[in-house]
N, C-alpha and C. Protein backbone atom coordinates (compact mmCIF):
# COMPACT_ATOMS: atom_id res chain seq x y z
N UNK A 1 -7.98 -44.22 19.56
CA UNK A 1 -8.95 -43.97 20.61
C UNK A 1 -9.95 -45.12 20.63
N UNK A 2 -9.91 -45.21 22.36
CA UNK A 2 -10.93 -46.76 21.87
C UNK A 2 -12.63 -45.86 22.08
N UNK A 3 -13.46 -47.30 21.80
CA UNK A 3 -14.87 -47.21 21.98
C UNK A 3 -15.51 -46.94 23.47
N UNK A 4 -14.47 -47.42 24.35
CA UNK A 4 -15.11 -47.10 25.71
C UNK A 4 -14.94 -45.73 26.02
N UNK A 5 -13.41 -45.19 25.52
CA UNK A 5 -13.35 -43.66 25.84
C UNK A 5 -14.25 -42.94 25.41
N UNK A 6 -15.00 -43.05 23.89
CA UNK A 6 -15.89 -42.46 23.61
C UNK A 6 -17.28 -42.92 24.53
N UNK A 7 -17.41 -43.83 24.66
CA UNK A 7 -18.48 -44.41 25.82
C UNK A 7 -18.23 -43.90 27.09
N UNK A 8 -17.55 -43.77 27.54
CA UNK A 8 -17.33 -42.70 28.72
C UNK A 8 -17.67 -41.32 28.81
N UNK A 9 -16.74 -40.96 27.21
CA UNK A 9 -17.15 -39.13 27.19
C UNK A 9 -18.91 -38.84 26.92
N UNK A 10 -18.93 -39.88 26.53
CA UNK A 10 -20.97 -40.01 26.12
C UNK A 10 -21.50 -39.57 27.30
N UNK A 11 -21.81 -40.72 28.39
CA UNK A 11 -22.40 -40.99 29.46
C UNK A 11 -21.98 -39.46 30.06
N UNK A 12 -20.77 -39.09 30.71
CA UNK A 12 -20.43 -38.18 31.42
C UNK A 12 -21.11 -36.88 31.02
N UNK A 13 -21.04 -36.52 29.75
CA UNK A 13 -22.07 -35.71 28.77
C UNK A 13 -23.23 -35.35 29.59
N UNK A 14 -23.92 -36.70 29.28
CA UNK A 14 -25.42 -36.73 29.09
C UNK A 14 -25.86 -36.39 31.04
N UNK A 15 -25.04 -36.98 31.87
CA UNK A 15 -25.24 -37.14 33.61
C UNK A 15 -24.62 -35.00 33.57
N UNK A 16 -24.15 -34.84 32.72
CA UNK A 16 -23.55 -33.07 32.85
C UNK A 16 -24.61 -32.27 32.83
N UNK A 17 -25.53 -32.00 31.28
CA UNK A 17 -26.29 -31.33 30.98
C UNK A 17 -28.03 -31.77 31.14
N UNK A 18 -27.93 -32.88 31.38
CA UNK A 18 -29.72 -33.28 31.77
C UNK A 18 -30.15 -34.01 32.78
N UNK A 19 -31.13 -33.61 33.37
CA UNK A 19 -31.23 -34.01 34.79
C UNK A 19 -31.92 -35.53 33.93
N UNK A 20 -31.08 -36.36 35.10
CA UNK A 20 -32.01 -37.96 35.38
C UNK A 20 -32.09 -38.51 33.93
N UNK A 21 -31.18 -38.51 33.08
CA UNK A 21 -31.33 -39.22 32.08
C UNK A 21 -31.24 -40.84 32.23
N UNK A 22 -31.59 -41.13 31.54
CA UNK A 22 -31.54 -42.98 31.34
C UNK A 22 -30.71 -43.09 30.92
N UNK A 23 -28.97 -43.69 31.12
CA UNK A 23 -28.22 -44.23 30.26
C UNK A 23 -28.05 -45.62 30.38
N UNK A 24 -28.31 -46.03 29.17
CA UNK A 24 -27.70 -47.83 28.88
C UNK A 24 -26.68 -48.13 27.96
N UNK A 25 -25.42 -48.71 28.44
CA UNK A 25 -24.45 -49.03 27.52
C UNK A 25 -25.13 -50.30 26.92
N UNK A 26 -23.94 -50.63 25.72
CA UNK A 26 -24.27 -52.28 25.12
C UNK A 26 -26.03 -52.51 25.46
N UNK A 27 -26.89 -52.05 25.17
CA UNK A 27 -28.48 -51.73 25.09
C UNK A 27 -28.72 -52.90 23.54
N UNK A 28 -29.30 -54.01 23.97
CA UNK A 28 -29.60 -54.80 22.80
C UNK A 28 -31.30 -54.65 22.79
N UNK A 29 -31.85 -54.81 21.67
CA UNK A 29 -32.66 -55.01 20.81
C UNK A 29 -32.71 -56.28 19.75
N UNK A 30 -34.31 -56.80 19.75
CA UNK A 30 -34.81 -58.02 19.37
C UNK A 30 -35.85 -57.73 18.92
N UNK A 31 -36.13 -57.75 17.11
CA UNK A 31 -37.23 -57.28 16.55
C UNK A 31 -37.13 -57.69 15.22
N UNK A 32 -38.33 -58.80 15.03
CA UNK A 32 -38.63 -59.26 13.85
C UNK A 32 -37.24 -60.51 13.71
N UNK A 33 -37.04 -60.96 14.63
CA UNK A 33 -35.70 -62.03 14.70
C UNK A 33 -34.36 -61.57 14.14
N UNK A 34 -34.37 -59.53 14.49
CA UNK A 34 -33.28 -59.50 13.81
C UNK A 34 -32.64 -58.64 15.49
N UNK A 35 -31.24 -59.45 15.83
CA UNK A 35 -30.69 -58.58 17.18
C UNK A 35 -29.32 -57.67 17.08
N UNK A 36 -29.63 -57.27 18.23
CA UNK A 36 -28.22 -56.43 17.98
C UNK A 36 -28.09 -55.55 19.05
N UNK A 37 -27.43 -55.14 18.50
CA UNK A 37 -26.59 -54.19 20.78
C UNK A 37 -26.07 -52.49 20.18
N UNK A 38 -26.75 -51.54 20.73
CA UNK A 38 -25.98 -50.52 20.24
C UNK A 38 -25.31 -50.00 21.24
N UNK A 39 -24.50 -49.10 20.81
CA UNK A 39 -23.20 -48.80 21.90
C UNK A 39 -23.96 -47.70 22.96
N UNK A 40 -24.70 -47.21 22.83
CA UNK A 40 -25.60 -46.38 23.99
C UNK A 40 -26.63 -45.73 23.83
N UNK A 41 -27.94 -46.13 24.13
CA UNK A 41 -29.00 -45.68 24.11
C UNK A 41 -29.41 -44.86 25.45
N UNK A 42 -29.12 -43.60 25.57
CA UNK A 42 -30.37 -42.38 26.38
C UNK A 42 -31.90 -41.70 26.44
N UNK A 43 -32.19 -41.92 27.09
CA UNK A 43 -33.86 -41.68 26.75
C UNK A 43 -33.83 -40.03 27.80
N UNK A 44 -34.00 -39.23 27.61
CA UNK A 44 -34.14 -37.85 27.73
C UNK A 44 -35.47 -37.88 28.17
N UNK A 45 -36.22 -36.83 28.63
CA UNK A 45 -37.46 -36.23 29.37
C UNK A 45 -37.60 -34.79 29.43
N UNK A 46 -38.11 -34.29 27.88
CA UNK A 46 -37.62 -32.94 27.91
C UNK A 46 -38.74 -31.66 27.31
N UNK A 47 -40.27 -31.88 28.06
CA UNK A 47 -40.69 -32.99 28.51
C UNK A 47 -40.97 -33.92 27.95
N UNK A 48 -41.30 -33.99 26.55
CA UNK A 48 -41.69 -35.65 25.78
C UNK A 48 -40.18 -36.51 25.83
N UNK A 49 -40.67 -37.43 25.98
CA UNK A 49 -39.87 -38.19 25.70
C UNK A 49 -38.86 -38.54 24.41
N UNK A 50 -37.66 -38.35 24.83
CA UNK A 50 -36.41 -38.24 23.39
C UNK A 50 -35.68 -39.06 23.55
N UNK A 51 -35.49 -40.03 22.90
CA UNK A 51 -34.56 -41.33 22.67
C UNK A 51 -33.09 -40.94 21.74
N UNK A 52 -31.92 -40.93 22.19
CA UNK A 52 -30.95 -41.40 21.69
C UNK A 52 -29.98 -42.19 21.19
N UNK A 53 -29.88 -43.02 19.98
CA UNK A 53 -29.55 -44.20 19.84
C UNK A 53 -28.49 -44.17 19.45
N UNK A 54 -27.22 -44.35 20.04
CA UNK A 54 -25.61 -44.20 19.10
C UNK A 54 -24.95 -44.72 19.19
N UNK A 55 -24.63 -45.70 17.92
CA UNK A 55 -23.41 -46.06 17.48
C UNK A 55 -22.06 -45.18 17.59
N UNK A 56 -20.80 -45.85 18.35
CA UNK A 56 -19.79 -45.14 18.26
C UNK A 56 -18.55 -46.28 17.61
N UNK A 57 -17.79 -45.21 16.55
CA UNK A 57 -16.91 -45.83 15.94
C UNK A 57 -15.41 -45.35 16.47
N UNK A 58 -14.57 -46.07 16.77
CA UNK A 58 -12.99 -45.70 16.92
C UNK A 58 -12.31 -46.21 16.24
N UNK A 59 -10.79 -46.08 16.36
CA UNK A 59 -10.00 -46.46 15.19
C UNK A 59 -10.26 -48.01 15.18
N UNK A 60 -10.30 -49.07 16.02
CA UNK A 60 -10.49 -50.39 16.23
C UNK A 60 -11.50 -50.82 15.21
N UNK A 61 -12.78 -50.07 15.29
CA UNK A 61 -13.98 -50.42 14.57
C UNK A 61 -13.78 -50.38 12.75
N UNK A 62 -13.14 -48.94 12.60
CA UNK A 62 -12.56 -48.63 11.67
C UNK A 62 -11.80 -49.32 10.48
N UNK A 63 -11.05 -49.59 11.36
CA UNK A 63 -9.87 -50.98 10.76
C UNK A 63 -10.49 -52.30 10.37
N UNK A 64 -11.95 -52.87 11.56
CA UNK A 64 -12.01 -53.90 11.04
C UNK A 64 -12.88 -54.12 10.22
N UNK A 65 -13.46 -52.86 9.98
CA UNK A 65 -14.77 -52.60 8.71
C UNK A 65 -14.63 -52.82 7.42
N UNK A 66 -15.06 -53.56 6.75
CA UNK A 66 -14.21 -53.99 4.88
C UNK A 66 -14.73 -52.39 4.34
N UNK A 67 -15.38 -51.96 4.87
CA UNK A 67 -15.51 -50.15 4.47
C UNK A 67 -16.77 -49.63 4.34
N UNK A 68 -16.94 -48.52 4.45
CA UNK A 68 -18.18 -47.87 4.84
C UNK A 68 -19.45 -48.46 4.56
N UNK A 69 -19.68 -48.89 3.69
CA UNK A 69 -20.73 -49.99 3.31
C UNK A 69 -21.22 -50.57 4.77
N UNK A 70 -20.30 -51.18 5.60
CA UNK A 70 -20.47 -51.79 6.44
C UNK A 70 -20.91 -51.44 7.73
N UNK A 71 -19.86 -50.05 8.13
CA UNK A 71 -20.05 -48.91 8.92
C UNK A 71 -21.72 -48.75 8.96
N UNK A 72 -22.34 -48.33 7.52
CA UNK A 72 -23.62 -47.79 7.23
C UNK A 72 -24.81 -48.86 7.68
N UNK A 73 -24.23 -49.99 6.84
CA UNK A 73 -25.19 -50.99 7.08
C UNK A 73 -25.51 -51.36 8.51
N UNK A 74 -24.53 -51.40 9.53
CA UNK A 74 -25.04 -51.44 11.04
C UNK A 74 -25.51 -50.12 11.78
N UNK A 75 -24.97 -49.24 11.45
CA UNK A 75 -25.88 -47.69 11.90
C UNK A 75 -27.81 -48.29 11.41
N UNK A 76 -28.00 -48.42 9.76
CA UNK A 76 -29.38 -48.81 9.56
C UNK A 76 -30.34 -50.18 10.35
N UNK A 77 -28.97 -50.64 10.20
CA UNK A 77 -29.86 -51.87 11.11
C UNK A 77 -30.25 -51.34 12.90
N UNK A 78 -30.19 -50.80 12.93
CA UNK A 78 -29.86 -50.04 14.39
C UNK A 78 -31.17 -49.20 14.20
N UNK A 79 -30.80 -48.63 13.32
CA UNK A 79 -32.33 -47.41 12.85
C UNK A 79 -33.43 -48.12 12.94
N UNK A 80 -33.08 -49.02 11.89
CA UNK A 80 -34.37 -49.89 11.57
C UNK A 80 -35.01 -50.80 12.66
N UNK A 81 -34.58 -51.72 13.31
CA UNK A 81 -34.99 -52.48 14.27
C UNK A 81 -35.10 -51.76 15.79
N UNK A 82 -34.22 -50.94 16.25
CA UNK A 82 -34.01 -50.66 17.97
C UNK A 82 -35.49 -50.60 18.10
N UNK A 83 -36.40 -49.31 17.68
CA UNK A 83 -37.53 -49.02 18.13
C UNK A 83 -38.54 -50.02 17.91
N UNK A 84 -38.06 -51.05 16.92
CA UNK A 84 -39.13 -52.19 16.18
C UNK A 84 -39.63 -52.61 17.44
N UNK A 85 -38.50 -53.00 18.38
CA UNK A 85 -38.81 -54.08 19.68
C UNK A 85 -39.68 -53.00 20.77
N UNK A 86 -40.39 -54.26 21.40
CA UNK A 86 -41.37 -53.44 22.11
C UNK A 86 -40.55 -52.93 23.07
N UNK A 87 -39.89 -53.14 23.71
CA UNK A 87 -38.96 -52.62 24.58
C UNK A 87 -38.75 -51.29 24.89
N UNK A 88 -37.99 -50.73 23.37
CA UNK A 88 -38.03 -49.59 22.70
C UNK A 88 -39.12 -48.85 22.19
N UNK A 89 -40.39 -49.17 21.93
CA UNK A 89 -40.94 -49.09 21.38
C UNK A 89 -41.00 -47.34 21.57
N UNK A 90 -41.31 -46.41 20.15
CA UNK A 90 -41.67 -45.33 20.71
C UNK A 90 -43.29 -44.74 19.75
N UNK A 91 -43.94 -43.87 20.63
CA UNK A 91 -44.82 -43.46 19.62
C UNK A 91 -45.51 -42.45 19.20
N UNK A 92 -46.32 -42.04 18.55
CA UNK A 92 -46.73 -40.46 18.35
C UNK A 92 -47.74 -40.19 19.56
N UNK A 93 -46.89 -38.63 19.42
CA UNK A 93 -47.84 -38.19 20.53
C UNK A 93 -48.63 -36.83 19.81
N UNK A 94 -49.54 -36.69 20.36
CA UNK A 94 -50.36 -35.31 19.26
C UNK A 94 -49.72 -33.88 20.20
N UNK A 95 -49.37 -32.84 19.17
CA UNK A 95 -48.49 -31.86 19.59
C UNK A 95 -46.78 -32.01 19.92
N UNK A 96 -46.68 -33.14 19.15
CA UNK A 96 -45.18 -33.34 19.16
C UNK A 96 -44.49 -32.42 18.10
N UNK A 97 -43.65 -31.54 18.47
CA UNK A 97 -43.29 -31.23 17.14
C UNK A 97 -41.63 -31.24 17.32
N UNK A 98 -40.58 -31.55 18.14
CA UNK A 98 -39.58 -32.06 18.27
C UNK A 98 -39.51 -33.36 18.00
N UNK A 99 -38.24 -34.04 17.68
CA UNK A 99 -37.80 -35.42 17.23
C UNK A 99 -37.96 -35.81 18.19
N UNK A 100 -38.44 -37.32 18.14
CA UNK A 100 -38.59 -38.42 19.55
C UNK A 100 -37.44 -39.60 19.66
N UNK A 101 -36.45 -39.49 18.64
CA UNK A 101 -35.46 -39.96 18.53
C UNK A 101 -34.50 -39.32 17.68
N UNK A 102 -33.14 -39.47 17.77
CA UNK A 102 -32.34 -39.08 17.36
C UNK A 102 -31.41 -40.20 17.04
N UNK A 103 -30.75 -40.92 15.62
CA UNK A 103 -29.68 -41.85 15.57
C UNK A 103 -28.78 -41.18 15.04
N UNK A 104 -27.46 -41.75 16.17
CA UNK A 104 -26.32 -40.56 15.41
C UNK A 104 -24.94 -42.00 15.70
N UNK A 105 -24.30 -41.85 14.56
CA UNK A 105 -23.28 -42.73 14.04
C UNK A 105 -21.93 -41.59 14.67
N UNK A 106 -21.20 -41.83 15.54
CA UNK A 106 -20.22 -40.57 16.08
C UNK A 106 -18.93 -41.33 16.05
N UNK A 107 -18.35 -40.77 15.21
CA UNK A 107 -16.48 -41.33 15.13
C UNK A 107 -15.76 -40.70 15.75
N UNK A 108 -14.93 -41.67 16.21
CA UNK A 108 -13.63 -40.59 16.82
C UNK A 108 -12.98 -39.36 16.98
N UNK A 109 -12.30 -38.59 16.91
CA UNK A 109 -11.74 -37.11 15.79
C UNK A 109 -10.14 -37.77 16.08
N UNK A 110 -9.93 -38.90 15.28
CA UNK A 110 -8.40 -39.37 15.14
C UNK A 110 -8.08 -39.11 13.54
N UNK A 111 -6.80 -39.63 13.47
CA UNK A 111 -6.50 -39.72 11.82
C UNK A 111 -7.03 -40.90 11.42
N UNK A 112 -7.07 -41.61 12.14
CA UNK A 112 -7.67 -43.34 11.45
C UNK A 112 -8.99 -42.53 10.97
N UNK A 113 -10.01 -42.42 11.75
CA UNK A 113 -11.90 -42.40 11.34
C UNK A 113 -11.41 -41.13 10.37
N UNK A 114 -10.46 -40.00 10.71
CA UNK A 114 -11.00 -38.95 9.71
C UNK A 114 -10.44 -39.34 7.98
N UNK A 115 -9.14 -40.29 8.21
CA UNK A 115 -9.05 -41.18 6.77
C UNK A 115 -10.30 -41.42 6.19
N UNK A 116 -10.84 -42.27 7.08
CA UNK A 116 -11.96 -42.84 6.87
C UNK A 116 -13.21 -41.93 6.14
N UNK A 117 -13.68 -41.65 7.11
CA UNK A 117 -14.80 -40.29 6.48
C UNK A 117 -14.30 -39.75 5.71
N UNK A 118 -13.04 -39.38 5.64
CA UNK A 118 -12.66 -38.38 4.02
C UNK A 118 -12.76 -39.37 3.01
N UNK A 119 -12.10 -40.59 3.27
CA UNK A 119 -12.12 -41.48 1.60
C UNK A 119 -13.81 -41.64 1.55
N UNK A 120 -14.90 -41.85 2.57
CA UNK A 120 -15.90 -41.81 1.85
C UNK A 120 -17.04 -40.95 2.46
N UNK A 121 -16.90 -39.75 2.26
CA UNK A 121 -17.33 -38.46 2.28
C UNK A 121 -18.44 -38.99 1.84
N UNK A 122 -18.17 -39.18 0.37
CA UNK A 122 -19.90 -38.93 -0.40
C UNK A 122 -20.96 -39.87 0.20
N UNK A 123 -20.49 -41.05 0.81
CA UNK A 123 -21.08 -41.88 1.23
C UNK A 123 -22.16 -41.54 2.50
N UNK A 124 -21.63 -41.08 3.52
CA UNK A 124 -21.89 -40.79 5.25
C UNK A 124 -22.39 -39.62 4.63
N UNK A 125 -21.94 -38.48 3.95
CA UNK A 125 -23.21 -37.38 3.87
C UNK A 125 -23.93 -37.51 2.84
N UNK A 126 -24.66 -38.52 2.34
CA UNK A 126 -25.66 -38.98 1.74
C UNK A 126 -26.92 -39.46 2.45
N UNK A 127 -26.46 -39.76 4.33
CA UNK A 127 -27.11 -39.92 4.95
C UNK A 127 -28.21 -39.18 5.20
N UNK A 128 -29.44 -39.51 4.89
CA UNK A 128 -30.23 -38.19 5.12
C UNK A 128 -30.67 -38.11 6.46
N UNK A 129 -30.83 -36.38 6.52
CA UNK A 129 -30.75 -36.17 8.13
C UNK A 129 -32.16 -36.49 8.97
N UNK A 130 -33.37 -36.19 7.86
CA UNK A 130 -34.87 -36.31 7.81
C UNK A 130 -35.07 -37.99 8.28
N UNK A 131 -35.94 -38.32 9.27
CA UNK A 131 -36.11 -39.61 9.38
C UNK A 131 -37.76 -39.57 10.22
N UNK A 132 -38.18 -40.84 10.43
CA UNK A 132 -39.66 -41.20 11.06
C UNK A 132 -39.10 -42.26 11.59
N UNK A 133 -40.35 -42.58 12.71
CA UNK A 133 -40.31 -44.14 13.19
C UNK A 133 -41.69 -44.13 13.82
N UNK A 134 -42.08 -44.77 12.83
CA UNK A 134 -43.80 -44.99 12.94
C UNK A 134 -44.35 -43.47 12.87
N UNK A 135 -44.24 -42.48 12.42
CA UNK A 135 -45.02 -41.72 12.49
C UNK A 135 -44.74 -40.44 13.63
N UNK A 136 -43.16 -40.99 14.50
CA UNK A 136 -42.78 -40.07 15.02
C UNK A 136 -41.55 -39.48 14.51
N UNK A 137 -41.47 -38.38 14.53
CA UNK A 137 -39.92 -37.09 13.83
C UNK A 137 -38.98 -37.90 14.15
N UNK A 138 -37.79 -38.25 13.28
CA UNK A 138 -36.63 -38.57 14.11
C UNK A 138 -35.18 -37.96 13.16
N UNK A 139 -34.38 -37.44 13.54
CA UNK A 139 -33.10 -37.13 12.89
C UNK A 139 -31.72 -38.38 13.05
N UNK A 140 -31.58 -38.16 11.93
CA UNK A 140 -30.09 -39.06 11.81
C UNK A 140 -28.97 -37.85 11.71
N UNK A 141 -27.84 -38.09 12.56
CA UNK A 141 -26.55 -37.31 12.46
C UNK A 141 -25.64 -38.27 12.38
N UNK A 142 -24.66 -38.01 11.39
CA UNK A 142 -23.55 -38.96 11.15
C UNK A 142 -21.96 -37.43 11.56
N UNK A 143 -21.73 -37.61 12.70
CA UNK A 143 -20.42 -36.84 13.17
C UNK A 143 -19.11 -37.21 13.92
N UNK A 144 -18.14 -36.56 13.86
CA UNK A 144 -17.24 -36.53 14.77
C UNK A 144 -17.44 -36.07 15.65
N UNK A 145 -17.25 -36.46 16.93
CA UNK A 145 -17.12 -36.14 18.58
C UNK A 145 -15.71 -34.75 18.73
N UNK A 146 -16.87 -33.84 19.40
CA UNK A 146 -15.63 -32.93 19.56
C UNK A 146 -15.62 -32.45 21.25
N UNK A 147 -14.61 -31.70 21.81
CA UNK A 147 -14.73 -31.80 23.33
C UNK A 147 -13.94 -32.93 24.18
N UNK A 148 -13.07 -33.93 24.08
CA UNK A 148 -13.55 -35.04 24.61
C UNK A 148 -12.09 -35.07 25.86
N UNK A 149 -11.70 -33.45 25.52
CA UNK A 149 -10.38 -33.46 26.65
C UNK A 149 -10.88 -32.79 27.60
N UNK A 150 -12.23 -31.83 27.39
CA UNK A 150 -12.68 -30.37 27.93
C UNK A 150 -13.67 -31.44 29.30
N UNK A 151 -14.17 -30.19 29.85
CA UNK A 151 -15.34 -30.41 30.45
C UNK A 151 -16.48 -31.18 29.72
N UNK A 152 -17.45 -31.91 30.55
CA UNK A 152 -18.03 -32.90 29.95
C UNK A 152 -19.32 -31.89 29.03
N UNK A 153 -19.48 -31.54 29.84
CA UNK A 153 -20.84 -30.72 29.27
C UNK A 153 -20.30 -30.13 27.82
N UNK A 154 -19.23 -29.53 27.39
CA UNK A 154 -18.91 -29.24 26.64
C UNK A 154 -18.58 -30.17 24.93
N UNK A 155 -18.82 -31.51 25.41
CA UNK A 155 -18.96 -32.55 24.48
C UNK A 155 -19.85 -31.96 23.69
N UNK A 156 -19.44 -32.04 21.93
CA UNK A 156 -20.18 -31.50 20.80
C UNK A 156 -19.68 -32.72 19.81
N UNK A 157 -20.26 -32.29 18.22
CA UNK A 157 -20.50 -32.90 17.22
C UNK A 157 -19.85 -32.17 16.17
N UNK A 158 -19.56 -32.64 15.15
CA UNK A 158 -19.24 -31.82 13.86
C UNK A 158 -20.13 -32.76 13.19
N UNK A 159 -21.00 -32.23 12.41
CA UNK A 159 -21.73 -33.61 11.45
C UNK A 159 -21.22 -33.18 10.17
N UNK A 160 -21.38 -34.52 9.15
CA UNK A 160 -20.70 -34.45 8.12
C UNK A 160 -22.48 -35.11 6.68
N UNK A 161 -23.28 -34.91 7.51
CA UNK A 161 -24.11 -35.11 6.62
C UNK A 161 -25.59 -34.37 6.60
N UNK A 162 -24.79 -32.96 7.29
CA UNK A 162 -26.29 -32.10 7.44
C UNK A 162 -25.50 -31.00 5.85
N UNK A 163 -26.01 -29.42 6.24
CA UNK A 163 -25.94 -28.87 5.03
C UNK A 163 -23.94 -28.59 4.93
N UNK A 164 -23.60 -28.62 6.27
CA UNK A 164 -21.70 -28.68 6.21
C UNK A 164 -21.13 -30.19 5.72
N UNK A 165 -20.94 -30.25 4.32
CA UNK A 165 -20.50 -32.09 3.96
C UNK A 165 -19.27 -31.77 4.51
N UNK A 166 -18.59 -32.95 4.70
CA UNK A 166 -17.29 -32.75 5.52
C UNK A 166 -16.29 -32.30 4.25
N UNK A 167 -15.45 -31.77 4.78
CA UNK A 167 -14.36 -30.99 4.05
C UNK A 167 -14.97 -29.84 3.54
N UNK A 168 -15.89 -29.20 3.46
CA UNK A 168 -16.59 -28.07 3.13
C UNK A 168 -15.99 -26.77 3.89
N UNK A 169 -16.34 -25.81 3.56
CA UNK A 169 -16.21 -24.63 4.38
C UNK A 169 -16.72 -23.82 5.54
N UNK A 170 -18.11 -24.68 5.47
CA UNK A 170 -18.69 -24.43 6.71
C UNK A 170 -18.33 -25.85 7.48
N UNK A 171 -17.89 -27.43 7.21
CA UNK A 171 -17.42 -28.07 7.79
C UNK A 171 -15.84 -27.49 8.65
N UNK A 172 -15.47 -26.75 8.33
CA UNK A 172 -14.09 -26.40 8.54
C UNK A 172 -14.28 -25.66 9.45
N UNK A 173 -14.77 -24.83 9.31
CA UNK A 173 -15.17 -23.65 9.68
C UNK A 173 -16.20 -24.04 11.49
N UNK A 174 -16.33 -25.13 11.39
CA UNK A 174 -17.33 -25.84 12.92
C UNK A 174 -16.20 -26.49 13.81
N UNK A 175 -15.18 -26.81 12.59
CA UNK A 175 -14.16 -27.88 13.39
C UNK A 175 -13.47 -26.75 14.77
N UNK A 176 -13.36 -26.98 16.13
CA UNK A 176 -12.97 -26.43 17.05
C UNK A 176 -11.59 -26.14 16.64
N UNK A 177 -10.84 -25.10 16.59
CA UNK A 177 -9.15 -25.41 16.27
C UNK A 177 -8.31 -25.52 16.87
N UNK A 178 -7.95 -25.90 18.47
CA UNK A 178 -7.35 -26.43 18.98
C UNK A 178 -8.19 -28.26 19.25
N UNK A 179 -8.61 -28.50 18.79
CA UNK A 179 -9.49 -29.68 19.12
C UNK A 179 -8.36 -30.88 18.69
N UNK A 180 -8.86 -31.90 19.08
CA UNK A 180 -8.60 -33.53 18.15
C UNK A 180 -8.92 -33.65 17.10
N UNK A 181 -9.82 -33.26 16.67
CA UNK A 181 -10.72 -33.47 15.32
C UNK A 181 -9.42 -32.49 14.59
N UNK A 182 -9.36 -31.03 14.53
CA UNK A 182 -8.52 -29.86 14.08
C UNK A 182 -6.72 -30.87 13.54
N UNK A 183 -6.25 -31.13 14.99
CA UNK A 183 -5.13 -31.86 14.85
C UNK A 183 -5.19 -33.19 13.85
N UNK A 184 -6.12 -33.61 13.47
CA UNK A 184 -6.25 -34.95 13.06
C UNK A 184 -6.70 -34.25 11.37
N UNK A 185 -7.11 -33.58 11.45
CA UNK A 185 -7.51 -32.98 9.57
C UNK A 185 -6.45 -32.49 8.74
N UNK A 186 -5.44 -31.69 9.72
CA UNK A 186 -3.99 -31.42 9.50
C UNK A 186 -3.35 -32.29 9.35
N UNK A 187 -3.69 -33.45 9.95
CA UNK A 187 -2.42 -34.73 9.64
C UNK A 187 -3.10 -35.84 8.01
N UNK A 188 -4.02 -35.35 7.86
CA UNK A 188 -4.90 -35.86 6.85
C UNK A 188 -3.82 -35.41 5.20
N UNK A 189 -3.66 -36.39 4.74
CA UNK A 189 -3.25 -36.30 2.85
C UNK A 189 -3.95 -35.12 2.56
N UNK A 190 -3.49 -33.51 2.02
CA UNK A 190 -3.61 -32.80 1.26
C UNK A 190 -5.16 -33.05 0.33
N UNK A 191 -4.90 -34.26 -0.15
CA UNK A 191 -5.30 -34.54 -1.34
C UNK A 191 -6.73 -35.02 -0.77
N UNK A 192 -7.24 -35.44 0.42
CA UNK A 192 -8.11 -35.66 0.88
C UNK A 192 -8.95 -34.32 1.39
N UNK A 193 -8.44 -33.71 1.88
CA UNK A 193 -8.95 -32.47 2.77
C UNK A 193 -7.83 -31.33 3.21
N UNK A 194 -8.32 -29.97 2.65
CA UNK A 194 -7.05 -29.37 2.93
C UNK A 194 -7.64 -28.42 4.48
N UNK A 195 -6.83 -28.24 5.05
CA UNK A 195 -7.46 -27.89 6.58
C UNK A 195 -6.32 -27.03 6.96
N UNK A 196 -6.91 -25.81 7.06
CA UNK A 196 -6.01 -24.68 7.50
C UNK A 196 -4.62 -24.97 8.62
């Protein structure tokens, strides 16, 4: 599965369930001389303002990653800099008590990414979900994309680094079971993840 399909099922998503969202593909950022492009940034109006910043991985990305290390290290650089630039800039507002951003790292639901995430499980749900940026709430989700044959609105997540670590029982137990993600855990080594 490539990156645009998931860039497609994104956008279509977001134009489904929220009026007048901002979508920007390939959305670069320039902060502190450090740049970079994330695969789609949405800014929401709900009513404060909610920024979405996401990296999406497919089998392509997957393959050419020397391994999660790497995966991680550009999700953070992403964390770390997007909002740095004034561009982005976001900031506290008094009576905020929802996240004003959200960074979410979203893989495929193939056998390539779910290889992947299973050989390094411990890694991606180590991610902690708790985050700030300057002083405003922000959550990190590291998941698989689920939905992506259905209706758009129906686009969901399985995360693998909130209290369900992946291969868990309440991870299992979220996975849709006719889904991609479902078909792709079944085709997964035993020895990695056993999936009903």
């Amino acid at each position: 599965m490539r990156e645009d399909e998931l860039a497609t099922a994104v956008v279509d998503h977001y134009a489904a369930v929220h009026d007048d969202p901002e979508v920007r593909l390939e959305e670069p950022y320039d902060a502190e001389g450090r740049r970079g492009v994330v695969d789609a940034y949405v800014r929401l109006r709900t009513p404060e303002r909610v920024d979405h910043v996401t990296e999406l991985k497919g089998d392509a990305a997957v393959r050419r990653a020397t391994g999660a290390n790497e995966v991680l290290r550009q999700y953070r650089r992403m964390e770390r800099y997007f909002h740095a630039d004034e561009r982005h800039a976001i900031r506290p507002k008094l009576g905020r008590t929802e996240p004003g951003a959200r960074y979410l790292l979203l893989f495929a639901p193939t056998p390539t990414c779910v290889h992947h995430v299973a050989t390094h499980r411990s890694l991606y749900g180590s991610v902690d979900v708790a985050a700030a940026v300057d002083d405003v709430p922000a959550v990190r989700t590291v998941a698989f994309l689920t939905g992506l044959d259905g209706d758009p609105a129906a686009l969901g997540m399985v995360s693998v680094n909130s209290d369900a670590q992946f291969g868990s029982d309440a991870f299992l137990g979220a996975v849709p079971p006719d889904s991609r993600l479902a078909e792709s855990l079944r085709g997964v080594d035993d020895d990695l993840v056993e999936y009903p």
